[in-house]
N, C-alpha and C. Protein backbone atom coordinates (compact mmCIF):
# COMPACT_ATOMS: atom_id res chain seq x y z
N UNK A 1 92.94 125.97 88.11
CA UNK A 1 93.58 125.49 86.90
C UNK A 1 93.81 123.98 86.94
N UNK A 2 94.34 123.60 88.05
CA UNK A 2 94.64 122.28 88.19
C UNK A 2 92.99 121.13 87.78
N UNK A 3 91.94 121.11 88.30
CA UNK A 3 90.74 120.61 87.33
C UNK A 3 90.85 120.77 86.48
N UNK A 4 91.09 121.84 85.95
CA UNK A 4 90.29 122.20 84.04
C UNK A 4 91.39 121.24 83.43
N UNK A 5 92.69 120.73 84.17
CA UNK A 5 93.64 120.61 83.61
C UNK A 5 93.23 118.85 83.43
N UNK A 6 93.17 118.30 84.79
CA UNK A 6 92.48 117.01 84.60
C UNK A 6 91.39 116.80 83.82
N UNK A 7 90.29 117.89 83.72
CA UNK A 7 89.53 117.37 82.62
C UNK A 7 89.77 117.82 81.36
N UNK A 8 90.70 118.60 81.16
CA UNK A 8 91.54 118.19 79.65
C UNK A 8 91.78 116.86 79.34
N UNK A 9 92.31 116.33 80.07
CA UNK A 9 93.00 115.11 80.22
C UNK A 9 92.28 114.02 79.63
N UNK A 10 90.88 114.33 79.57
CA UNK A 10 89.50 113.51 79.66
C UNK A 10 89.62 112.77 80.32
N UNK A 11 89.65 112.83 81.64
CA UNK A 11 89.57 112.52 82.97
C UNK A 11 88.00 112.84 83.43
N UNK A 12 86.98 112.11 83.56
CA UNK A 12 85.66 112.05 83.67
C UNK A 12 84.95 112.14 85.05
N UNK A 13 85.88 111.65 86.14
CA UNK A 13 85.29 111.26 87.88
C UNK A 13 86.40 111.70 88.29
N UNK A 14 86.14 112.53 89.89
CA UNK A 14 87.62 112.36 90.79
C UNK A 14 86.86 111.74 92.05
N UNK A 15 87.42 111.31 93.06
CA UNK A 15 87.21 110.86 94.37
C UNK A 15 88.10 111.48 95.06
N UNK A 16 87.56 112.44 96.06
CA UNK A 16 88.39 113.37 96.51
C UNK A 16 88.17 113.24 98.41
N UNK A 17 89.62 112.83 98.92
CA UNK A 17 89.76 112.60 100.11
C UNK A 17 89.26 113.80 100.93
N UNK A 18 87.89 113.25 101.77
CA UNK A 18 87.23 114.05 102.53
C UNK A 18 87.81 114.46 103.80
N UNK A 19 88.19 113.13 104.27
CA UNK A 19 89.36 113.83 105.89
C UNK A 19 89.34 111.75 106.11
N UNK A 20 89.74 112.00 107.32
CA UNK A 20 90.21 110.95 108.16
C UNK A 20 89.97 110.74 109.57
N UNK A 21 90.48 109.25 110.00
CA UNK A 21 90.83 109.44 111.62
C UNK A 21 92.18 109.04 112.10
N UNK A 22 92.45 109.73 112.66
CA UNK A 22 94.15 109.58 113.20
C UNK A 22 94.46 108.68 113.40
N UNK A 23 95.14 107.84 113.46
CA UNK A 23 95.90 106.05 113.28
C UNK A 23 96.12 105.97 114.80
N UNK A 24 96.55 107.20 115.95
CA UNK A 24 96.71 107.15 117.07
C UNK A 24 96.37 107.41 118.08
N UNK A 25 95.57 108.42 117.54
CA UNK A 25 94.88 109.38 118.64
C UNK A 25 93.20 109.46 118.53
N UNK A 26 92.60 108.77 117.24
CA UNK A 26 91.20 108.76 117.15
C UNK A 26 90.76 109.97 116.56
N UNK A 27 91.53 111.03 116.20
CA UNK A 27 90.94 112.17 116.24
C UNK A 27 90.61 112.26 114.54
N UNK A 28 89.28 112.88 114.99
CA UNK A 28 89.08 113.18 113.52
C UNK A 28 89.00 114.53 112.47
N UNK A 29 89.37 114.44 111.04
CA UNK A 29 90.10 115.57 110.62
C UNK A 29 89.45 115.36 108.68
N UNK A 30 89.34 116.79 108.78
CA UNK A 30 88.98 117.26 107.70
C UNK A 30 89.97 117.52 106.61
N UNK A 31 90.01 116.78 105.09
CA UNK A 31 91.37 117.24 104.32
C UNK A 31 90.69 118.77 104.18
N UNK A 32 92.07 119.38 103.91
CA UNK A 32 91.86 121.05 104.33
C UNK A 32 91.43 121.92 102.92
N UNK A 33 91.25 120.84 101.86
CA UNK A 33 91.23 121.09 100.59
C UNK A 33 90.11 120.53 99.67
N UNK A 34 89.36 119.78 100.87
CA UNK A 34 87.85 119.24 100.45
C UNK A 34 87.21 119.68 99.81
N UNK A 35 86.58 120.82 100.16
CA UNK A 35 85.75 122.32 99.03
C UNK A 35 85.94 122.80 98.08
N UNK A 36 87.23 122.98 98.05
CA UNK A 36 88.15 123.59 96.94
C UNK A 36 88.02 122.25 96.10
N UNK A 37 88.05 121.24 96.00
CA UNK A 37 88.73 120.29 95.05
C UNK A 37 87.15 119.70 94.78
N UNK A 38 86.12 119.31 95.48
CA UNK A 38 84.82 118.67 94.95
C UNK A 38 84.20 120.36 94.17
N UNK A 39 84.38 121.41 94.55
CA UNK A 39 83.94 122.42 93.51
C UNK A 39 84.56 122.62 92.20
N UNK A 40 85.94 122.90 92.63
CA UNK A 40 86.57 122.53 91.15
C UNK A 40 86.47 121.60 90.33
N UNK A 41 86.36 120.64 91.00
CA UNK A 41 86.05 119.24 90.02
C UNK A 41 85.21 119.68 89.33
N UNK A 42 83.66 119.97 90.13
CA UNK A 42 82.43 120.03 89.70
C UNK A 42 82.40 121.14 88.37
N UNK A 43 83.38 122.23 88.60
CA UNK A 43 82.60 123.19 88.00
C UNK A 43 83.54 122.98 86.63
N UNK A 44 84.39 121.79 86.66
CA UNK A 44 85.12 121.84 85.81
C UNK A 44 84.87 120.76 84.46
N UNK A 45 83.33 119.89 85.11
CA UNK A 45 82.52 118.69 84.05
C UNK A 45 82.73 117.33 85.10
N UNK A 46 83.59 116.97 86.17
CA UNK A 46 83.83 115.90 86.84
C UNK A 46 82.48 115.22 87.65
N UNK A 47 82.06 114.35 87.48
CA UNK A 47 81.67 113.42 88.21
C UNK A 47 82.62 113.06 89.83
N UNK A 48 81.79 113.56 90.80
CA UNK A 48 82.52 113.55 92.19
C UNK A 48 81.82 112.75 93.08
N UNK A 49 82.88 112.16 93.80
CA UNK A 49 82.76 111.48 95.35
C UNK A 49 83.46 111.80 96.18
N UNK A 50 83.63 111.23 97.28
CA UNK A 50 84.60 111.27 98.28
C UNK A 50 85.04 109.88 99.33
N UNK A 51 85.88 110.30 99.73
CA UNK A 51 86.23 109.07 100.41
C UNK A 51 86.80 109.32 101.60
N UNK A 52 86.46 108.59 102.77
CA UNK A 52 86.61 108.94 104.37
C UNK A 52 87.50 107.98 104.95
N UNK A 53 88.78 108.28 104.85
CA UNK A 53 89.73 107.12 105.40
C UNK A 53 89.60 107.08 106.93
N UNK A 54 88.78 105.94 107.09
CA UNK A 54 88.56 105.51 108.48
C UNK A 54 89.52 104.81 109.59
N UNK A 55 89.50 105.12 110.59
CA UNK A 55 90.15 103.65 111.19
C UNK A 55 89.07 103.70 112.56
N UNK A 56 87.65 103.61 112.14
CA UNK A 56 86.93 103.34 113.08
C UNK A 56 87.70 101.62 113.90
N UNK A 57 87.50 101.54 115.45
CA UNK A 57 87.83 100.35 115.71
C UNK A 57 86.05 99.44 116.55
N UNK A 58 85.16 100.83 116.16
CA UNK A 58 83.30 100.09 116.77
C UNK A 58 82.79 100.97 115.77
N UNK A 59 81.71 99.98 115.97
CA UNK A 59 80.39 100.67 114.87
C UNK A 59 80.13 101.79 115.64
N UNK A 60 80.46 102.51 116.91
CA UNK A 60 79.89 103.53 117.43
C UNK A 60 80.52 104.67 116.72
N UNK A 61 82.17 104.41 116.56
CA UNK A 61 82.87 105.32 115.78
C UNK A 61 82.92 105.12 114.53
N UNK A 62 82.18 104.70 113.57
CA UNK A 62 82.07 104.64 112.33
C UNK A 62 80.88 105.39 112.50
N UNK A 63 79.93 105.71 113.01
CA UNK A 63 78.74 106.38 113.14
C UNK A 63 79.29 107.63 113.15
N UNK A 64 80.27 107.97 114.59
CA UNK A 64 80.90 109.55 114.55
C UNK A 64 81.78 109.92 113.37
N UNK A 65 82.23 109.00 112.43
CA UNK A 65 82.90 109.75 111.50
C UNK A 65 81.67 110.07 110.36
N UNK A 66 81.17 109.31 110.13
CA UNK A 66 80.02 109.33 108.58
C UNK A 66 79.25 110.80 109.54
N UNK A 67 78.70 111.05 111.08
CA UNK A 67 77.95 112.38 111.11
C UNK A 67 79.27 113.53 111.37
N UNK A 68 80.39 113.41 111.59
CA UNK A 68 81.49 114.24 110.93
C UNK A 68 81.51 114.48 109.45
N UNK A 69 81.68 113.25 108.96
CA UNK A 69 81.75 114.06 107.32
C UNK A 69 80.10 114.51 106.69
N UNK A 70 79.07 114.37 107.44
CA UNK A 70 78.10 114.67 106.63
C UNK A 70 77.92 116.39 106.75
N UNK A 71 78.35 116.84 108.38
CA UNK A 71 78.27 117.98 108.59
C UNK A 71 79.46 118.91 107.80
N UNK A 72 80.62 118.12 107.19
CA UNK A 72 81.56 118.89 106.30
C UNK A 72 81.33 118.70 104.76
N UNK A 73 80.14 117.71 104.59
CA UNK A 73 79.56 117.78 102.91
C UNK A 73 78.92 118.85 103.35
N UNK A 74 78.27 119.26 104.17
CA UNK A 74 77.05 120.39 103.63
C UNK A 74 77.03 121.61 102.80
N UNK A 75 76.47 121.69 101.98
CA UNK A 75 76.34 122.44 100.59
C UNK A 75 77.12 122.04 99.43
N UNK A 76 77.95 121.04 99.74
CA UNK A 76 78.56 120.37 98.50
C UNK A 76 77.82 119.10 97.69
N UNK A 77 77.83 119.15 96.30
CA UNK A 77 76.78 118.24 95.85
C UNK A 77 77.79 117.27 95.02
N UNK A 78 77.35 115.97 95.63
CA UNK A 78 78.58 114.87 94.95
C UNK A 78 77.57 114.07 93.95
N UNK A 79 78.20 113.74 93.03
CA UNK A 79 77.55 112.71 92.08
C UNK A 79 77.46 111.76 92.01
N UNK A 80 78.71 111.26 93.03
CA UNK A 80 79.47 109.52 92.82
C UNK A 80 79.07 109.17 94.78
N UNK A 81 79.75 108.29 94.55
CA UNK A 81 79.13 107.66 96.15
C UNK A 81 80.45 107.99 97.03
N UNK A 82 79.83 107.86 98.65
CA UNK A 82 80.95 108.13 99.96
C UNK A 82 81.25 106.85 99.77
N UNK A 83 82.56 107.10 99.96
CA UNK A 83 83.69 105.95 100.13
C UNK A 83 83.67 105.67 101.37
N UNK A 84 83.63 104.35 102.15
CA UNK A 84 84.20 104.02 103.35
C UNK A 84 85.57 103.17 103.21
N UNK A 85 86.51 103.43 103.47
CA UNK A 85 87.90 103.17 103.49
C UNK A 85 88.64 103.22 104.72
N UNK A 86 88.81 101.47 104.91
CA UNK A 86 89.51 101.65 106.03
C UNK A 86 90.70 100.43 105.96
N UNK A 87 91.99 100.90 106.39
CA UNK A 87 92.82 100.07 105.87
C UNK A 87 93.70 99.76 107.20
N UNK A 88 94.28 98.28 106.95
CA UNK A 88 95.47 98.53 108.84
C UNK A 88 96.12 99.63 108.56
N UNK A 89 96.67 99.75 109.58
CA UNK A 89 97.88 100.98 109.96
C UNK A 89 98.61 100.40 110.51
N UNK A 90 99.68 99.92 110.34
CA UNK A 90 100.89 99.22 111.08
C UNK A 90 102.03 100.54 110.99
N UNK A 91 102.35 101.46 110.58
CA UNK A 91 103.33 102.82 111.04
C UNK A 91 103.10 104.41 111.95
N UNK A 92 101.69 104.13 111.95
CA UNK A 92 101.62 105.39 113.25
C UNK A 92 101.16 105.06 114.54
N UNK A 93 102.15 104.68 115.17
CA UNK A 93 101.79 103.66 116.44
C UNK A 93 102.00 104.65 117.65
N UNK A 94 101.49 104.20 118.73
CA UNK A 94 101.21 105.12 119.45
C UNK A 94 102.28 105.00 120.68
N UNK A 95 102.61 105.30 121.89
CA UNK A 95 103.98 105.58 122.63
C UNK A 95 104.05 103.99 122.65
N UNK A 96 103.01 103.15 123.21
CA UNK A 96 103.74 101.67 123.24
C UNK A 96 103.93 101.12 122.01
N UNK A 97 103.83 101.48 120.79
CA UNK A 97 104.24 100.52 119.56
C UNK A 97 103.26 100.21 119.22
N UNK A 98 101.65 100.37 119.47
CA UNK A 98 100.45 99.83 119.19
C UNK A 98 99.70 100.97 118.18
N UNK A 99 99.31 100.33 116.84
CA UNK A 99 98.47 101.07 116.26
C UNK A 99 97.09 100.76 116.76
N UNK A 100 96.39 101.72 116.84
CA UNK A 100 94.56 101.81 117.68
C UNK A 100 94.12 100.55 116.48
N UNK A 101 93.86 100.32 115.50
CA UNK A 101 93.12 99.34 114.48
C UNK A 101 93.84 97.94 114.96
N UNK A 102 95.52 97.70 115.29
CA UNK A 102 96.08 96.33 115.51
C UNK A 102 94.68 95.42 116.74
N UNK A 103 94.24 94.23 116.02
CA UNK A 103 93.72 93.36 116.38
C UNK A 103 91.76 93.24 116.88
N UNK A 104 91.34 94.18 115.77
CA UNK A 104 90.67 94.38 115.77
C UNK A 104 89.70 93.52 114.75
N UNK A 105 88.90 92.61 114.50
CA UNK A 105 88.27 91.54 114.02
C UNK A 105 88.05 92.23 112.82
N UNK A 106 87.49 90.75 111.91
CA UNK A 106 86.63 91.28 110.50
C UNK A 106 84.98 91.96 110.52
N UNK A 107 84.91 90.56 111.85
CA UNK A 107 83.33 91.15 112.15
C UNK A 107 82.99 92.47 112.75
N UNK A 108 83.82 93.26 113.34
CA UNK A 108 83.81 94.26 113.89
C UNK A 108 84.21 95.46 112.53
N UNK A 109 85.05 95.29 111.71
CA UNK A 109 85.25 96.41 110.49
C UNK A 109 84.16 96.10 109.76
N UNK A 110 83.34 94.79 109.51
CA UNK A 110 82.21 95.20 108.90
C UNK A 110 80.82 95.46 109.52
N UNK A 111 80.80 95.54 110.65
CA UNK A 111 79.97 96.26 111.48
C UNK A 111 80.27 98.20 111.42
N UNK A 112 81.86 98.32 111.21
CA UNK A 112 81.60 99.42 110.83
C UNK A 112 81.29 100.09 109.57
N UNK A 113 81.81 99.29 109.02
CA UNK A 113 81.03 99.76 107.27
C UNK A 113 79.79 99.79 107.37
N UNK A 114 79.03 99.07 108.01
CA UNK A 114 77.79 98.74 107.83
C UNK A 114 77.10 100.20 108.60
N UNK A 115 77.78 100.09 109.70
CA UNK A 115 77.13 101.70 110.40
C UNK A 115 77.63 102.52 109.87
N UNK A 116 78.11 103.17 109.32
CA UNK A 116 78.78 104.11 108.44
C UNK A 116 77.85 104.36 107.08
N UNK A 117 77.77 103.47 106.46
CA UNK A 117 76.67 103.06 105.22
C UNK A 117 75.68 103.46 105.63
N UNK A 118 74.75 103.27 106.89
CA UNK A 118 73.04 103.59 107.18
C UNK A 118 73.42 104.79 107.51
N UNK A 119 74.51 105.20 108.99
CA UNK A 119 74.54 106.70 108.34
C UNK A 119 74.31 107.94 107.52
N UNK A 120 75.32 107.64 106.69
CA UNK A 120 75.49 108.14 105.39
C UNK A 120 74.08 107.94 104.74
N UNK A 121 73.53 107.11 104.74
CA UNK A 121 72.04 106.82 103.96
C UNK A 121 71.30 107.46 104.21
N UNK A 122 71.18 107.40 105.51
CA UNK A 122 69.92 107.84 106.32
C UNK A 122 69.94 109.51 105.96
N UNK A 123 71.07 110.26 105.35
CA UNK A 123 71.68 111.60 105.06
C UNK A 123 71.06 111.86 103.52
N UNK A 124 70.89 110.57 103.07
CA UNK A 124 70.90 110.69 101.35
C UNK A 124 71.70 110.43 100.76
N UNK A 125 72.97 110.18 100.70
CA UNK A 125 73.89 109.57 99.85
C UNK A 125 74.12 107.84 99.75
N UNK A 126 74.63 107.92 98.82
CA UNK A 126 74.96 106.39 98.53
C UNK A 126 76.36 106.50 98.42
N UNK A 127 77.02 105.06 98.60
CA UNK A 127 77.83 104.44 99.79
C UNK A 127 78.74 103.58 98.47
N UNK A 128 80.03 103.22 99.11
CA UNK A 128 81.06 102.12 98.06
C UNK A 128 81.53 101.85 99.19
N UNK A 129 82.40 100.76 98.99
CA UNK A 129 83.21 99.88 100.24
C UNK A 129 84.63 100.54 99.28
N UNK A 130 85.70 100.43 99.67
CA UNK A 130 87.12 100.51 99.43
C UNK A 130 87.92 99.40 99.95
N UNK A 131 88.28 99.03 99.40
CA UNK A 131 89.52 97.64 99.31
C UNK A 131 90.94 97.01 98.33
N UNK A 132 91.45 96.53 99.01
CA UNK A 132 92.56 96.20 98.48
C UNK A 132 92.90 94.34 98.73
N UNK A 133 93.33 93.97 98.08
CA UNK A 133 93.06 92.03 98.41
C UNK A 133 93.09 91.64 99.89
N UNK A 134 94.15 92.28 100.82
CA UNK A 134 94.11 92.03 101.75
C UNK A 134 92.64 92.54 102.88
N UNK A 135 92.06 93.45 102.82
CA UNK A 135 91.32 93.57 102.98
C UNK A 135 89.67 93.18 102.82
N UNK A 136 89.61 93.12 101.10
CA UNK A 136 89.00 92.39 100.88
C UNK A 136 88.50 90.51 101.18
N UNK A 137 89.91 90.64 100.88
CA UNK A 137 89.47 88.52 101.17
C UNK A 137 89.59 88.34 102.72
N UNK A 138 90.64 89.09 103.82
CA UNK A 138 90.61 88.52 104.96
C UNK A 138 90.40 89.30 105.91
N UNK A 139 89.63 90.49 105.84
CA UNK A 139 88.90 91.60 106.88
C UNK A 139 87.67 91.46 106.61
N UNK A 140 86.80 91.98 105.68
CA UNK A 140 85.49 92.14 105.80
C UNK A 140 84.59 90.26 105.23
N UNK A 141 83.50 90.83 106.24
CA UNK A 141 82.51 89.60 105.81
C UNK A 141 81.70 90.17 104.32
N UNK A 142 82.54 89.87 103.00
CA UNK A 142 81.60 90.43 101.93
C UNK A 142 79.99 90.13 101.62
N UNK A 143 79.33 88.92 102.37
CA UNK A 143 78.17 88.17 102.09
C UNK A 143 77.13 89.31 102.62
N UNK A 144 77.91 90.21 104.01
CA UNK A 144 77.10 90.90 104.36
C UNK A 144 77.27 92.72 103.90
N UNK A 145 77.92 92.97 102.64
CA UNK A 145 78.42 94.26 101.98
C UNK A 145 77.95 93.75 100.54
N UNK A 146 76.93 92.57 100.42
CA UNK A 146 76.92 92.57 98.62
C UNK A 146 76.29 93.73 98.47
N UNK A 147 75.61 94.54 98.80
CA UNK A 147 74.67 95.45 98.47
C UNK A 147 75.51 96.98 97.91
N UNK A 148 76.55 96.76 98.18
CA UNK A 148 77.07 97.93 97.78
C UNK A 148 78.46 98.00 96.68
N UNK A 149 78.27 98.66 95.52
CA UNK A 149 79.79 98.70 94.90
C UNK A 149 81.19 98.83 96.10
N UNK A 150 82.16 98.56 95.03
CA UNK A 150 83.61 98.52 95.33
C UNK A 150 84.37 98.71 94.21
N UNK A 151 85.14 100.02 95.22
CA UNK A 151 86.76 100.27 94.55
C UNK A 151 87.59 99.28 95.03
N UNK A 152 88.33 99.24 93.98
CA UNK A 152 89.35 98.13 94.36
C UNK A 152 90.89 98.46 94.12
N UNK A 153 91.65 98.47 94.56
CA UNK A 153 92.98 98.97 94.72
C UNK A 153 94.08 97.70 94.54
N UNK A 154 94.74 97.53 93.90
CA UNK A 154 95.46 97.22 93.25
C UNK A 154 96.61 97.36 91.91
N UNK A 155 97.86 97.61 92.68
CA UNK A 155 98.75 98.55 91.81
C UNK A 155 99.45 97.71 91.18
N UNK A 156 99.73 96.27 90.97
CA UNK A 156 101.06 95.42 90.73
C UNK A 156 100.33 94.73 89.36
N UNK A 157 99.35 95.05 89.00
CA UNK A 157 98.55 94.14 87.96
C UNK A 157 98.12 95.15 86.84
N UNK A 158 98.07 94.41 85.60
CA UNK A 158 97.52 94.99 84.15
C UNK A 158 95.75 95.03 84.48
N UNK A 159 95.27 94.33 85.40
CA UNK A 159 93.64 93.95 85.17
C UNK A 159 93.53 93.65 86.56
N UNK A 160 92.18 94.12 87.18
CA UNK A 160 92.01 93.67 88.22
C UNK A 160 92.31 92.45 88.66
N UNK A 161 93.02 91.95 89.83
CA UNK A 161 92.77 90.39 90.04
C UNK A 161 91.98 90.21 91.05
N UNK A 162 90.58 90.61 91.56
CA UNK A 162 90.19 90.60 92.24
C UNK A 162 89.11 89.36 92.32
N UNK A 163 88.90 88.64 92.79
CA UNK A 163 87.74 87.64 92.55
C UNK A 163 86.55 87.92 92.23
N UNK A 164 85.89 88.65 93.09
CA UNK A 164 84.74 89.55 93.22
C UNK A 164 84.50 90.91 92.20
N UNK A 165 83.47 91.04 92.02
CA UNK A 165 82.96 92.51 91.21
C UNK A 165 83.61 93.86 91.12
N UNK A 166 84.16 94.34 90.47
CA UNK A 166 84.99 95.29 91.20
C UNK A 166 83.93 96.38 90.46
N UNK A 167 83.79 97.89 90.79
CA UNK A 167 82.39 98.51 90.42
C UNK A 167 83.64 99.99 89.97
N UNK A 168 84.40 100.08 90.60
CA UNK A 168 86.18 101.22 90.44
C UNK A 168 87.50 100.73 90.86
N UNK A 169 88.46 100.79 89.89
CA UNK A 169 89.43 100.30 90.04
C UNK A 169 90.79 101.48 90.21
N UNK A 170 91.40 101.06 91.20
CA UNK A 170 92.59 102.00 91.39
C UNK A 170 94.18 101.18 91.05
N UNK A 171 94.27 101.81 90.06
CA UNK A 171 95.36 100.30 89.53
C UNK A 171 96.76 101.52 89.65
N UNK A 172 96.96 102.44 90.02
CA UNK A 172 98.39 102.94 90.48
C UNK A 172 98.30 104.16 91.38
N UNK A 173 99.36 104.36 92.25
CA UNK A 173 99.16 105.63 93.20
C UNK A 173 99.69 107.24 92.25
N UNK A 174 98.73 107.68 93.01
CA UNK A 174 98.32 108.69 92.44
C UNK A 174 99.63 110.22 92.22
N UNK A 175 101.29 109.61 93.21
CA UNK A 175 102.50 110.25 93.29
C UNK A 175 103.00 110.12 91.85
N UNK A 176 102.54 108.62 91.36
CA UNK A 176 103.42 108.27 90.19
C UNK A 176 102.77 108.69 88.97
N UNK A 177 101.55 109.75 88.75
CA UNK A 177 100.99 110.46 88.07
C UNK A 177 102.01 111.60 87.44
């Protein structure tokens, strides 16, 4: 019910959180409601994606999450592109006070987008970056991500203020719905 209800709404696309990696422990995890929610969408008129909240800290583990989530797409058919989303974590810190992502370069998060992206490609799907200003302007090298759309996240503004192209915009969280 809950789809049919959003696409009452005329609500046209969802992007539906595929799983994650643990902020502390590396471990990686499937949202438990993945199937259920890209079928419902689907069967309900939605245009679907997903999105893989990362906190790869090497391109080796941006590789193990994109062949994690490809083996938990299987038999699900998305319309819209895999999200790579990866944001700091400064609150799930681990026994010394250290989140696994603290001090980890730009060149290194866009090395993992980048392995994550051929991944995912090399699978058949097509790919979006996820960002928010801080991320955008002072984590990733964008010169080497023009090739791919971006969501852009930003809740405090009427209109994107983003400098750059924005391709989806997330202009409020999704509690205050």
């Amino acid at each position: 019910r809950f789809w049919a209800k959003v696409a009452g709404d005329g609500i046209s696309f969802a992007m539906v959180r595929a799983g994650s990696r643990s902020f502390s422990t590396g471990e990686l995890r499937t949202d438990k409601y993945l199937k259920r929610n890209v079928k419902g969408a689907a069967k309900n008129g939605l245009d679907v994606g997903v999105y893989f909240f990362s906190q790869a800290i090497t391109p080796e583990e941006a590789v193990e999450e994109a062949q994690y989530l490809i083996e938990q797409l299987d038999g699900l058919s998305l319309t819209l592109p895999v999200v790579f989303d990866w944001e700091q974590v400064q609150s799930d810190l681990d026994e010394e006070g250290v989140s696994r992502t603290q001090g980890v370069d730009g060149d290194t998060i866009t090395d993992c987008a980048l392995s994550f992206f051929q991944t995912m490609e090399a699978a058949g799907y097509s790919c979006m970056l996820y960002c928010n200003g801080e991320t955008g302007y002072f984590t990733y090298d964008l010169a080497r991500l023009q090739d791919y759309p971006v969501w852009y996240a930003s809740y405090s503004t009427s209109w994107p203020n983003y400098y750059y192209g924005v391709d989806l915009w997330q202009n409020r969280r999704s509690e205050e719905r």
